[in-house]
Protein backbone atom coordinates (compact mmCIF):
# COMPACT_ATOMS: atom_id res chain seq x y z
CA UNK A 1 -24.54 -31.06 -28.06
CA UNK A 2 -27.96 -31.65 -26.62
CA UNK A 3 -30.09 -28.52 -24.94
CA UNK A 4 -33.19 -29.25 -23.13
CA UNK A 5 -35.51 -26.17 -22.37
CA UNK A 6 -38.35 -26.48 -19.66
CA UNK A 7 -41.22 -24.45 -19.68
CA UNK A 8 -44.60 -23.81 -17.70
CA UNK A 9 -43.67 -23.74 -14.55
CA UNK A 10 -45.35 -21.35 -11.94
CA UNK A 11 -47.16 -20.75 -9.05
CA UNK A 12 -50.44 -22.46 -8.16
CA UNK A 13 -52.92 -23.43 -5.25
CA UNK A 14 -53.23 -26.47 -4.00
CA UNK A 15 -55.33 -28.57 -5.85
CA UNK A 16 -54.41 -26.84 -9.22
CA UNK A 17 -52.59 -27.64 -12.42
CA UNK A 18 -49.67 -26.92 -14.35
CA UNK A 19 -48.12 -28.57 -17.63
CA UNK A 20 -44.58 -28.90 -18.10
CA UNK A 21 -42.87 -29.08 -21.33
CA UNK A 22 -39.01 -30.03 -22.52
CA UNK A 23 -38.10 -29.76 -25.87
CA UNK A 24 -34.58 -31.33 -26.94
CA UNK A 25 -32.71 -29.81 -29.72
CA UNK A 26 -29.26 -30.04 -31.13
CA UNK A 27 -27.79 -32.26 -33.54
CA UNK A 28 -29.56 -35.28 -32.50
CA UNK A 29 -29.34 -38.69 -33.88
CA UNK A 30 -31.68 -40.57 -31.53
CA UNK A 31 -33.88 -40.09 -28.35
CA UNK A 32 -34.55 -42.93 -25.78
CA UNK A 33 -36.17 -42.72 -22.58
CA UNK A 34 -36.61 -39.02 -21.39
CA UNK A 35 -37.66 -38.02 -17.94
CA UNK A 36 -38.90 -35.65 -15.39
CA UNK A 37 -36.96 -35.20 -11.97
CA UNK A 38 -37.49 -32.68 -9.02
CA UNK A 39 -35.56 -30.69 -6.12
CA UNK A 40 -36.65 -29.51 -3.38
CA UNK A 41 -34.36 -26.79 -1.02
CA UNK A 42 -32.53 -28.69 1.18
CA UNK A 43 -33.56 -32.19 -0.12
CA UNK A 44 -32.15 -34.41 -3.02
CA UNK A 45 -33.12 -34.71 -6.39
CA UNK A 46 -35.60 -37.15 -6.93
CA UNK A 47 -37.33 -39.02 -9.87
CA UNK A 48 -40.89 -37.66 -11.05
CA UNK A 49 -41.74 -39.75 -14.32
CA UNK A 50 -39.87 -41.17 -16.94
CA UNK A 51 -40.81 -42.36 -20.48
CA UNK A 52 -39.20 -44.91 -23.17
CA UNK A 53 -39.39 -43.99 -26.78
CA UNK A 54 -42.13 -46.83 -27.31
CA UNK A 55 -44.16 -44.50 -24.62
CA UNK A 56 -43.64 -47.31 -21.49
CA UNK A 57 -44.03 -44.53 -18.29
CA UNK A 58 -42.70 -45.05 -14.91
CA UNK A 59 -43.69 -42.75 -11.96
CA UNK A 60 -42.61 -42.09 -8.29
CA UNK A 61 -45.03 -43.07 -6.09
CA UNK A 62 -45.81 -39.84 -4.24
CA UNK A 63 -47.45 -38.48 -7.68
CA UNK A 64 -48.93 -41.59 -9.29
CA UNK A 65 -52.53 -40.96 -10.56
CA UNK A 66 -52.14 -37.32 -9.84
CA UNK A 67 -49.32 -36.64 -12.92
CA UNK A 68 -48.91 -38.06 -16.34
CA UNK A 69 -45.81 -37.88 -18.59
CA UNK A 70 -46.41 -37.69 -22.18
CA UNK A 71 -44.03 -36.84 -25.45
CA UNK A 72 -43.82 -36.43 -28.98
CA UNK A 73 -41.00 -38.47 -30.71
CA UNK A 74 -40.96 -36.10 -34.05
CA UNK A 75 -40.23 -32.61 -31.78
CA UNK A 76 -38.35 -34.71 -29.23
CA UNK A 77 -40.47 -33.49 -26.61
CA UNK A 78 -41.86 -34.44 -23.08
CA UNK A 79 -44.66 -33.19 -20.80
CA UNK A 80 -45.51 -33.32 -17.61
CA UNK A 81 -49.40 -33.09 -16.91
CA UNK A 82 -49.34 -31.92 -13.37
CA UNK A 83 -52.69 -32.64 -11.30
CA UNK A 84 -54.06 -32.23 -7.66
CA UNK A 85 -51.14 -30.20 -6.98
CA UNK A 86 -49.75 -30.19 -3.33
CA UNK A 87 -47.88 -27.85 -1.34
CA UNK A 88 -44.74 -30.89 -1.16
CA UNK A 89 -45.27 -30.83 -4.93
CA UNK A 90 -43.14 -27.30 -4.57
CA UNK A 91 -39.58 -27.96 -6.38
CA UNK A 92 -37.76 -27.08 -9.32
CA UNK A 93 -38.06 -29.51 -12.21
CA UNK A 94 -35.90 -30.69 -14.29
CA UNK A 95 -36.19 -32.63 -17.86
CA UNK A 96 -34.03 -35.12 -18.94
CA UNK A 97 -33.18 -37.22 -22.07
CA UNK A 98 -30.81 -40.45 -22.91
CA UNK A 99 -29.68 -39.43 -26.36
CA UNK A 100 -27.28 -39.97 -28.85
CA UNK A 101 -25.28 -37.33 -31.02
CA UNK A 102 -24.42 -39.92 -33.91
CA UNK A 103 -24.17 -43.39 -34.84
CA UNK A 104 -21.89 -45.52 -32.66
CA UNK A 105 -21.51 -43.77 -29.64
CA UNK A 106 -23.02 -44.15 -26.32
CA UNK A 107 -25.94 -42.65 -24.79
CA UNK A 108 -25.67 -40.15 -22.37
CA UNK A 109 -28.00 -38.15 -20.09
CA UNK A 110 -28.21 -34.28 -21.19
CA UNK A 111 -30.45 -32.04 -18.02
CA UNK A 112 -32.38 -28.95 -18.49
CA UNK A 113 -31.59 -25.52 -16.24
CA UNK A 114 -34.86 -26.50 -14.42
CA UNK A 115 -38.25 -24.74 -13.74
CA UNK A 116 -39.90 -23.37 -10.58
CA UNK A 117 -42.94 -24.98 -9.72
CA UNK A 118 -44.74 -23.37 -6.54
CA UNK A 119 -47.56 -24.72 -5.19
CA UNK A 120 -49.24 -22.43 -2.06
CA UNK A 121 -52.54 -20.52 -1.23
């Protein structure tokens, strides 16, 4: 089993900064790409930033050049460098990871419970 614990979330003006943090644990055999997603209330979840194990980033448009994703392959954990915060930034985030418990099986996505991230004056 795979747990992924999110941390740093909080509330901020607009134009502030947070950084987010996942770390994976368990008994792990291998991490690939890991990620950052969001919800808003009432909308769907939606991709933030995402991250290969050779460090190759991908981000949604609405927060490119305003966030950066980051990790560390020996603690098996991702950031999120949050930026120029906006009010529509407001969402809970969640981490993800494609890992694998042991040799020969397939990959699967394990998700984090999610942190609150408020942006508002």
């Amino acid at each position: 089993q795979v747990e992924l614990v999110e941390s740093g979330g909080g509330l901020v003006q607009p134009g502030g900064s947070l950084r987010l943090s996942c770390v994976a644990s368990g008994s792990i055999f291998r991490v690939n790409a890991m990620g950052w997603y969001r919800q808003a209330p009432g909308k769907e979840r939606e991709l933030v930033a995402t991250i290969t194990s050779g460090g190759f980033t991908d981000y949604a448009d609405s927060v490119k050049g305003r966030f950066t994703i980051s990790r560390d392959n020996d603690k098996n954990t991702v950031y999120l460098q949050m930026n120029s915060l906006k009010p529509e930034d407001t969402a809970v985030y969640y981490c993800n990871a494609d890992a694998l418990l042991s040799w020969g099986t397939r990959s699967r996505l394990y998700w984090g419970q999610g942190t609150q991230v408020t942006v508002s004056s």
